[in-house]
C-alpha atoms as a PDB file:
ATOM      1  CA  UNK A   1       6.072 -12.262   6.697  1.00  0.00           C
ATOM      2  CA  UNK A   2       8.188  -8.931   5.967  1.00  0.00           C
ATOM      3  CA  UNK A   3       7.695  -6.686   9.500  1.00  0.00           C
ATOM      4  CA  UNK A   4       5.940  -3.393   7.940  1.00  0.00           C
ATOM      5  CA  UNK A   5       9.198  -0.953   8.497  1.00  0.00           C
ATOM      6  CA  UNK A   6      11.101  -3.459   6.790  1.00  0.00           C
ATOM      7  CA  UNK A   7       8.175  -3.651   3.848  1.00  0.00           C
ATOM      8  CA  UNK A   8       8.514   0.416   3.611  1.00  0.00           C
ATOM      9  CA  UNK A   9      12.240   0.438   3.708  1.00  0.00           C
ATOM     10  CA  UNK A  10      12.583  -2.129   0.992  1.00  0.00           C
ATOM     11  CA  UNK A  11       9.659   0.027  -0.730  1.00  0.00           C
ATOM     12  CA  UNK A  12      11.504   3.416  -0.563  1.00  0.00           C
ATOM     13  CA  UNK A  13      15.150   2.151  -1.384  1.00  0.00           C
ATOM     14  CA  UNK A  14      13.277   0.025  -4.441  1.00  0.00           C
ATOM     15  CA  UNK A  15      14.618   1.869  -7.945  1.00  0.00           C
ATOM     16  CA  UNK A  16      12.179   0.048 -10.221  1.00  0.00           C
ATOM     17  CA  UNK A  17       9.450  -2.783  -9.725  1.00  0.00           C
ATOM     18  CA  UNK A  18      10.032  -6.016  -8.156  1.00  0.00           C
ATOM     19  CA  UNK A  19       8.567  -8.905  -8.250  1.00  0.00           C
ATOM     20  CA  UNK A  20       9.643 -10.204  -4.968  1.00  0.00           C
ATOM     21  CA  UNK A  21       8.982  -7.103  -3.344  1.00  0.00           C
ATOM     22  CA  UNK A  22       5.292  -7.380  -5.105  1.00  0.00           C
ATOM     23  CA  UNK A  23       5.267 -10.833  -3.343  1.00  0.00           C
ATOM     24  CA  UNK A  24       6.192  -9.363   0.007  1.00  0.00           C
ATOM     25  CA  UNK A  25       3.415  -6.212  -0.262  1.00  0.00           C
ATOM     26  CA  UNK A  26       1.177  -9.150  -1.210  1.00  0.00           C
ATOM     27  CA  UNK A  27       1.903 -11.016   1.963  1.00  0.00           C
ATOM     28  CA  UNK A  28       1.651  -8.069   4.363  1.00  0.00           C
ATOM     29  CA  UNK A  29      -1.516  -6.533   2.704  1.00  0.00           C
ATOM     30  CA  UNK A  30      -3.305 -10.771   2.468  1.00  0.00           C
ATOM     31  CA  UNK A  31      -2.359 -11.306   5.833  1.00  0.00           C
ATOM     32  CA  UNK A  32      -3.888  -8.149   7.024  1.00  0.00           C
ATOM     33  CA  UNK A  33      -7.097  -8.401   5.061  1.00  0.00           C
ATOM     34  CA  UNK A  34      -7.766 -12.154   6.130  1.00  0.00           C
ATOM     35  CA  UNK A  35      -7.670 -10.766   9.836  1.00  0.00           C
ATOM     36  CA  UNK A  36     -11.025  -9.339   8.953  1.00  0.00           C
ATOM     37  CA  UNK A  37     -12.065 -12.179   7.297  1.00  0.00           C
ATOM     38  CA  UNK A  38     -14.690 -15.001   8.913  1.00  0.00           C
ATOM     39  CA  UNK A  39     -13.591 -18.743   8.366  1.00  0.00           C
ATOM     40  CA  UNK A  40     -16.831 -20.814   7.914  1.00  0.00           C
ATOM     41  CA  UNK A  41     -16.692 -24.774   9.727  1.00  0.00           C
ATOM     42  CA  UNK A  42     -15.607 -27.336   7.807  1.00  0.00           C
ATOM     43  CA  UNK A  43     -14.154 -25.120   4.928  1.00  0.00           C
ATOM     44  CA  UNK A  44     -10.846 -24.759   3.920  1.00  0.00           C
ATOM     45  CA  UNK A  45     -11.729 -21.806   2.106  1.00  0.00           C
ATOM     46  CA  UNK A  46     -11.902 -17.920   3.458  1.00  0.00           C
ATOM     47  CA  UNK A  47     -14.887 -15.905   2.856  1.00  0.00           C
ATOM     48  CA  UNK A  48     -16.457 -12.715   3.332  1.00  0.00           C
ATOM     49  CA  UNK A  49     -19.420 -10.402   1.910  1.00  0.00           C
ATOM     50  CA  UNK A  50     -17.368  -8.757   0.161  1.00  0.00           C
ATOM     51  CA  UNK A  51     -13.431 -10.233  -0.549  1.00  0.00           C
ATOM     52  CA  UNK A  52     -11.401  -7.779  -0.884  1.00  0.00           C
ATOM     53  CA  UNK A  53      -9.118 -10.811  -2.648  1.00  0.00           C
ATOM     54  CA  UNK A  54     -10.143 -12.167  -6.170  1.00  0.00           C
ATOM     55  CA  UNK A  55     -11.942 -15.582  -6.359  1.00  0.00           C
ATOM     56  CA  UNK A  56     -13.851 -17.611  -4.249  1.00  0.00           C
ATOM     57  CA  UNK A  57     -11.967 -19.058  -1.705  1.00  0.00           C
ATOM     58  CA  UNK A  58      -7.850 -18.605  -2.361  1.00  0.00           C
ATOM     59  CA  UNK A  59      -5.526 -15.872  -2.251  1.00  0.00           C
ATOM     60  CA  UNK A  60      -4.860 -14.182  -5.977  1.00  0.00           C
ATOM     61  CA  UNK A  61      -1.143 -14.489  -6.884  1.00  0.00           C
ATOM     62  CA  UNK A  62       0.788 -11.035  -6.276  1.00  0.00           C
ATOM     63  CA  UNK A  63      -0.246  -8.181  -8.734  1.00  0.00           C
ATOM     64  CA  UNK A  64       2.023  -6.454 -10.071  1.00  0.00           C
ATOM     65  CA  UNK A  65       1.889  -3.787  -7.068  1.00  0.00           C
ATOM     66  CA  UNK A  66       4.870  -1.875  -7.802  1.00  0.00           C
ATOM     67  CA  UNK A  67       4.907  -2.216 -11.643  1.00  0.00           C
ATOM     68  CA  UNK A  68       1.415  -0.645 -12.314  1.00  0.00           C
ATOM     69  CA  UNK A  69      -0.377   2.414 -11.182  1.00  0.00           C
ATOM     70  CA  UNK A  70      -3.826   0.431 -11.272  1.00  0.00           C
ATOM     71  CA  UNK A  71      -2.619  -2.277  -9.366  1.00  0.00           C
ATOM     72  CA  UNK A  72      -1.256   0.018  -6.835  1.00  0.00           C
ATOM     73  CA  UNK A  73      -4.135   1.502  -6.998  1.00  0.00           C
ATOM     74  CA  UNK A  74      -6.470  -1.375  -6.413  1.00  0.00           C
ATOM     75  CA  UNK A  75      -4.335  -1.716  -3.602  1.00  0.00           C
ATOM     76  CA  UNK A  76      -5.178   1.340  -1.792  1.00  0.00           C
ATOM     77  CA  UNK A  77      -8.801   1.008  -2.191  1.00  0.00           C
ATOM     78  CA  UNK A  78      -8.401  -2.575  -0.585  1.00  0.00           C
ATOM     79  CA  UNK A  79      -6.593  -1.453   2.037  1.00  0.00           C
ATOM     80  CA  UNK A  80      -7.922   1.948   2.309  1.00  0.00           C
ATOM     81  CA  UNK A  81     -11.539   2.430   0.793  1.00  0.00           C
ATOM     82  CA  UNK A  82     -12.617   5.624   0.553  1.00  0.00           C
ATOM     83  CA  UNK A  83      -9.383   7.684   0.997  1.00  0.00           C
ATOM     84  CA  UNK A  84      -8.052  10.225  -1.815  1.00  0.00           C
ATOM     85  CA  UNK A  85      -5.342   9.773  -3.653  1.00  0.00           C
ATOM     86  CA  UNK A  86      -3.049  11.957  -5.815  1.00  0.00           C
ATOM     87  CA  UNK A  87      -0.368  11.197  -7.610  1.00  0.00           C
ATOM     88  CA  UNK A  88       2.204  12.358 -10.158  1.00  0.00           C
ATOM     89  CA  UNK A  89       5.471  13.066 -11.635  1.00  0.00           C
ATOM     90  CA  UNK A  90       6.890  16.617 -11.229  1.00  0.00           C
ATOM     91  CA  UNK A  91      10.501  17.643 -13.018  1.00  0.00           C
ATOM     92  CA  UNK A  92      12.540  19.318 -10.286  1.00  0.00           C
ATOM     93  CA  UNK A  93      13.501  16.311  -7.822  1.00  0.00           C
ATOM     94  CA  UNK A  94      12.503  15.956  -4.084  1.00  0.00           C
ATOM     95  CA  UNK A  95      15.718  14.999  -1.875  1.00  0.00           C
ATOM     96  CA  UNK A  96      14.534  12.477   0.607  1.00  0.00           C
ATOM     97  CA  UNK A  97      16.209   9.897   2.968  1.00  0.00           C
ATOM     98  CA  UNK A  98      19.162  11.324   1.106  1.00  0.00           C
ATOM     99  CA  UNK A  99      18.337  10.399  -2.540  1.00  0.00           C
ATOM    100  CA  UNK A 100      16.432  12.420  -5.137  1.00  0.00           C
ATOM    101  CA  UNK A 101      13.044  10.810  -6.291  1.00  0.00           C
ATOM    102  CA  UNK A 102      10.283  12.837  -9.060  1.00  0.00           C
ATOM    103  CA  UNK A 103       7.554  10.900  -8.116  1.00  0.00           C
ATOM    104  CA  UNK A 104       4.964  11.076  -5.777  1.00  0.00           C
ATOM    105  CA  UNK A 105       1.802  10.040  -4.021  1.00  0.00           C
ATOM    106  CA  UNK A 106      -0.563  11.607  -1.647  1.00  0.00           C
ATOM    107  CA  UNK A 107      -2.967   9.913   0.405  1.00  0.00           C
ATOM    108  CA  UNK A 108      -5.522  11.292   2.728  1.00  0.00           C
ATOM    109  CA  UNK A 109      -9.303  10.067   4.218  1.00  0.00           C
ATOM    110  CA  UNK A 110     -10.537  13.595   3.236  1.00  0.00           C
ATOM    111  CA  UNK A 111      -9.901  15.552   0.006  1.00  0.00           C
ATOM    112  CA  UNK A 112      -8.701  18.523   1.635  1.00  0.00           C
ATOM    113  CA  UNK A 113      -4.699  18.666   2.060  1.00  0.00           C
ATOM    114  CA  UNK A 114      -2.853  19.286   5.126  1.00  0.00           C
ATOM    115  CA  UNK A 115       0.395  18.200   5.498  1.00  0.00           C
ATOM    116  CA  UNK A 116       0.307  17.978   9.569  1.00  0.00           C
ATOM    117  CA  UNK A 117      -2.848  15.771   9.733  1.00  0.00           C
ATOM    118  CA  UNK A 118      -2.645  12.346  11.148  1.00  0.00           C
ATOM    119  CA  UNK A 119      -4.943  10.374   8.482  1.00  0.00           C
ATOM    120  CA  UNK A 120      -2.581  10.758   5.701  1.00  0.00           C
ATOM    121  CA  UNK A 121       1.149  10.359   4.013  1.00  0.00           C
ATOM    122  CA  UNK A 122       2.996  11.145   1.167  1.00  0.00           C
ATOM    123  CA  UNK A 123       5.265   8.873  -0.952  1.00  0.00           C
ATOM    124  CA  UNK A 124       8.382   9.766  -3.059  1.00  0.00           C
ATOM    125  CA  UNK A 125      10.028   7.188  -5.169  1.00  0.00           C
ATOM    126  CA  UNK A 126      11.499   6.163  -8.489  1.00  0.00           C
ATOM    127  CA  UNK A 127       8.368   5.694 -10.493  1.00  0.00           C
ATOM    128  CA  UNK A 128       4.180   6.250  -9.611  1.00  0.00           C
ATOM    129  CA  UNK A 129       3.372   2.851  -8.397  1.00  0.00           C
ATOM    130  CA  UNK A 130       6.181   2.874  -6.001  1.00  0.00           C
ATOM    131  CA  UNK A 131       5.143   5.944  -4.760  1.00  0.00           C
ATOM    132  CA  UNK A 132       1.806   4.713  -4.477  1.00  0.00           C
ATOM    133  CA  UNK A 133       3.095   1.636  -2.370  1.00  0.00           C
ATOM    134  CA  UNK A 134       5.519   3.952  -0.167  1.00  0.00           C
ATOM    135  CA  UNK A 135       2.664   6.105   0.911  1.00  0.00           C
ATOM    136  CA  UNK A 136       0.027   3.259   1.656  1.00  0.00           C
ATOM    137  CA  UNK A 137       2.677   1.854   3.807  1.00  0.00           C
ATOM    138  CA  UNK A 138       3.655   4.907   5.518  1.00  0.00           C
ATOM    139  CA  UNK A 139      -0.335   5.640   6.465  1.00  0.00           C
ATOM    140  CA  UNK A 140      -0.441   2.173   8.057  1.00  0.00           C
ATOM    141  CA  UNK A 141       2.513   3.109  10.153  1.00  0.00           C
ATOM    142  CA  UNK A 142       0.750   6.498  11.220  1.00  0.00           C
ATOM    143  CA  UNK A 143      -2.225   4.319  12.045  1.00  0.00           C
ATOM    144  CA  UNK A 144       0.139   2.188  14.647  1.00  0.00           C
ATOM    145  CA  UNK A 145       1.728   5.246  15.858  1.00  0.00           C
ATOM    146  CA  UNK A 146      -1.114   6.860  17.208  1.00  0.00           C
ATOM    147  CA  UNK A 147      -2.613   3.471  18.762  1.00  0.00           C
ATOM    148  CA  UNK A 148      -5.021   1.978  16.449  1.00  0.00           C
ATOM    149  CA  UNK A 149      -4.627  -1.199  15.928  1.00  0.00           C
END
């Protein structure tokens, strides 16, 4: 499994979707759902209330995370329910990690915006879903930075 700085630099240096990198997200975000997950005796099936993971018992295939906005989407309410998102694509380009992306992504647990807060991140990148990936990503690296697990 793809360490999560590794995931985020392979996120913000992608230039258009990828399938293996869709793979990889995937991976990271499956692994970390199952965590939460309770394995019942004598199954070889994972289940919970309420799977976060299409079908019954197995692990979808990878969407297409950083093809489609709803997919990235979807993503971010698995991994993050109840957080705000924004998202968009603005003209003038943003110059970051020395390259110039026009799209973004915002996420937050409150609706309110404040750029110093702990409990969210922004993502730049070369189209919406990727931005969408970059900041999910980033907020799960906040979360490690300031302890939680």
């Amino acid at each position: 499994m793809t360490a999560l700085p590794s995931l985020l630099m392979l996120a913000e240096k992608a230039t258009a979707g990828s399938r293996e990198l869709d793979y990889a997200i995937a991976e990271w975000a499956h692994s970390r759902l199952l965590a939460s997950y309770r394995r019942l005796d004598g199954d070889n099936g994972w289940y919970s209330d309420d799977p976060p993971i299409s079908g019954a018992n197995k692990i979808a295939p990878a969407d297409a995370y950083t093809f489609s906005i709803d997919c990235a989407l979807g993503l971010v309410e698995q991994m993050k329910p109840g957080w705000f998102w924004r998202a968009g694509h603005v003209p003038s380009f943003h110059w970051h990690n020395g390259a110039n992306y026009d799209n973004w992504c915002h996420l937050s647990r409150t609706n309110a915006s404040n750029c110093d807060r702990d409990d969210e991140a922004t993502g730049w990148a070369n189209s919406v879903p990727l931005a969408i990936i970059v900041a999910l990503l980033r907020s799960f690296i906040q979360e490690h930075k300031d302890g939680t697990p």
